[in-house]
C-alpha atoms as a PDB file:
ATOM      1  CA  UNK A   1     -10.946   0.062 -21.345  1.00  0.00           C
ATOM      2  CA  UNK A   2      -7.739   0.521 -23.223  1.00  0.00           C
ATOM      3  CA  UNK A   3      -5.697  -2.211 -24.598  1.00  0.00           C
ATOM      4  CA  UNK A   4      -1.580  -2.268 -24.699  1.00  0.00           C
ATOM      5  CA  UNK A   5       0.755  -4.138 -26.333  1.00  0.00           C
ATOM      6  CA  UNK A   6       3.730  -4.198 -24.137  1.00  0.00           C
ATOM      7  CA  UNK A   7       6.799  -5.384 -25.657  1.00  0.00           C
ATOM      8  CA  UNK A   8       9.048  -7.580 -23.327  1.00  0.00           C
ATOM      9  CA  UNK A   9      12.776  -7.034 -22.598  1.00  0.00           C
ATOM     10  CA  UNK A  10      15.397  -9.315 -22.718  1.00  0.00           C
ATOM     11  CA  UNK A  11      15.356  -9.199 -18.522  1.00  0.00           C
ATOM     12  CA  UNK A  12      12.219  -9.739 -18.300  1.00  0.00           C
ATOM     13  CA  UNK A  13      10.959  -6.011 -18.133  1.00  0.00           C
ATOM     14  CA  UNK A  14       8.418  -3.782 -19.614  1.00  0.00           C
ATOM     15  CA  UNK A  15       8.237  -0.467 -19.480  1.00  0.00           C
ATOM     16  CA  UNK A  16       4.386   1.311 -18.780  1.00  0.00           C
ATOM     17  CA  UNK A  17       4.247   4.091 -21.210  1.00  0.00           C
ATOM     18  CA  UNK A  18       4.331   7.742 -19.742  1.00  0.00           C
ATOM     19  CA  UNK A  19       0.345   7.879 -20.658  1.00  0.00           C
ATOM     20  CA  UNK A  20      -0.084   5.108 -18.090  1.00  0.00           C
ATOM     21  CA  UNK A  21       2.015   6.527 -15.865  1.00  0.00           C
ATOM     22  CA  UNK A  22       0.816   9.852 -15.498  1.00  0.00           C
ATOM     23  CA  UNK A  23      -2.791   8.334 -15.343  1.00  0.00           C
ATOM     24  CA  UNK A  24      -2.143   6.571 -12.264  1.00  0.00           C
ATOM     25  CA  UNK A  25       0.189   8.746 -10.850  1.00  0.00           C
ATOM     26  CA  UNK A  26       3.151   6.301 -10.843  1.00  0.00           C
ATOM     27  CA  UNK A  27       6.702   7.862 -10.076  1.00  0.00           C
ATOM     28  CA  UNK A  28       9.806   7.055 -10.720  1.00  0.00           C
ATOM     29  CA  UNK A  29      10.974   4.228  -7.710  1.00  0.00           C
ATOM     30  CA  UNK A  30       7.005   3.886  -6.825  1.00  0.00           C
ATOM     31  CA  UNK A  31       5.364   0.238  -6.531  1.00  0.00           C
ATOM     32  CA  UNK A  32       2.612  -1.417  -8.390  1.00  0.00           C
ATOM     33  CA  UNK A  33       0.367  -4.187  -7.297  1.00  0.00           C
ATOM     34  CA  UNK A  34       0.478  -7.083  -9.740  1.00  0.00           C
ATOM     35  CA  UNK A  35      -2.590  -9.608  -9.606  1.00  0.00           C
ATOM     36  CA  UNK A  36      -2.057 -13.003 -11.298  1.00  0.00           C
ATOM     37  CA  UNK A  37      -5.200 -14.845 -12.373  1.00  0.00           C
ATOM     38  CA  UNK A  38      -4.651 -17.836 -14.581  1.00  0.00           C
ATOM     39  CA  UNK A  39      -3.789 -16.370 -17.732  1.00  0.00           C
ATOM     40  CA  UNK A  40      -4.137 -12.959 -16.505  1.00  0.00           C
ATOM     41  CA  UNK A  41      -2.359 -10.279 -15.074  1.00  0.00           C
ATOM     42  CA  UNK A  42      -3.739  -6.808 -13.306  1.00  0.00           C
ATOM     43  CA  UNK A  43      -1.491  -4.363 -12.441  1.00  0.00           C
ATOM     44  CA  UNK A  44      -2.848  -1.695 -10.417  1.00  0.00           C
ATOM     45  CA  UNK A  45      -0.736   1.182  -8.234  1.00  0.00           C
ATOM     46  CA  UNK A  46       0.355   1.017  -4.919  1.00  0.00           C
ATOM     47  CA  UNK A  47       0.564   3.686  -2.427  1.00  0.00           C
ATOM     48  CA  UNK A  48       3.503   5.379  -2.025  1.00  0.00           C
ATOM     49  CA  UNK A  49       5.148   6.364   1.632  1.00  0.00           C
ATOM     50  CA  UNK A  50       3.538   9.960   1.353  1.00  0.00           C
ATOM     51  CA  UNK A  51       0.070   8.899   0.757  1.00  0.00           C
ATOM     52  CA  UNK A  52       0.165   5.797   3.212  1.00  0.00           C
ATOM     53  CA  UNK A  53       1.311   8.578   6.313  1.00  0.00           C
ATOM     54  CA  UNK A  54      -1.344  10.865   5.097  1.00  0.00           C
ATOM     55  CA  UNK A  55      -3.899   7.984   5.223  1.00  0.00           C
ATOM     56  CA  UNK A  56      -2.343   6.964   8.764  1.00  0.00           C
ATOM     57  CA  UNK A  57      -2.792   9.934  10.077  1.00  0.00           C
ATOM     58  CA  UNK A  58      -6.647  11.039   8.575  1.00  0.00           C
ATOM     59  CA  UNK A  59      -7.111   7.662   9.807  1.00  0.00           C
ATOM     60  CA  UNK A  60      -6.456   7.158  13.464  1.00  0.00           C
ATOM     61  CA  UNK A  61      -8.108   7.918  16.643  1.00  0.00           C
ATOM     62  CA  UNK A  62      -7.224   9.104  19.820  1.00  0.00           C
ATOM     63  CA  UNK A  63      -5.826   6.765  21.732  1.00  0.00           C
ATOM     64  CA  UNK A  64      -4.380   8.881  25.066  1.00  0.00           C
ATOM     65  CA  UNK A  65      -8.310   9.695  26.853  1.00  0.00           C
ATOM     66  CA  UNK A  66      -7.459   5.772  26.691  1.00  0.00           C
ATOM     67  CA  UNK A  67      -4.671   5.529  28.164  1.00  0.00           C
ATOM     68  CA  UNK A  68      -5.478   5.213  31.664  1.00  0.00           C
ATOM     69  CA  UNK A  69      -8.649   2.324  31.260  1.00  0.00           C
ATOM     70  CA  UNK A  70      -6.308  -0.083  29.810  1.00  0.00           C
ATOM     71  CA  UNK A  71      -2.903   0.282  31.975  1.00  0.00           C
ATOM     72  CA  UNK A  72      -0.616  -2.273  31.703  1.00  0.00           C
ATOM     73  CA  UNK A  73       0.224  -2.563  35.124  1.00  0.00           C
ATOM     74  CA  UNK A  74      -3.299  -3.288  36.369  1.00  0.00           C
ATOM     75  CA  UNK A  75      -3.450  -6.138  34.005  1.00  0.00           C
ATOM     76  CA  UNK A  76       0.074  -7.578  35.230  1.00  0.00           C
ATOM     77  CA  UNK A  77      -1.004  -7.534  38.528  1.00  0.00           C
ATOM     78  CA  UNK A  78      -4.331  -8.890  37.945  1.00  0.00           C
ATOM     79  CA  UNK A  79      -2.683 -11.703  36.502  1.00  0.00           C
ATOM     80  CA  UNK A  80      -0.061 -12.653  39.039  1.00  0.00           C
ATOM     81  CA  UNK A  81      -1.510 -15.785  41.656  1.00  0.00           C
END
């Protein structure tokens, strides 16, 4: 575990050195996740917009063999008195 001492702007901003950075892979205009816990805060990386479609799309399953069991209409009319 490595230990920081982050110096505090006058807005209210600190800057994660370039060491951190490249560590977690944090860009320029990328977000980090900050965790408060009483007198302690986590900050961990968050995706980014590239990574999150990747993820979507390793992710999903094939949803159009499905299609046709679960049509719309038949549950409308199903429905209806």
């Amino acid at each position: 575990m490595v230990k920081l001492k982050l110096r505090v702007g006058p807005k209210g901003q600190i800057v994660l050195p370039k060491i951190v950075r490249d560590k977690l892979s944090i860009k320029p205009r990328s977000y980090v996740i900050a965790d408060l816990k009483e007198d302690e805060l986590t900050l961990r990386r968050g995706l980014d917009i590239e990574e999150l479609l990747g993820w979507l799309k390793s992710s999903r399953k094939p949803v159009a063999s499905l299609v046709s069991k679960f049509s719309i209409e038949d549950e409308s009319l199903e429905a209806l008195p």
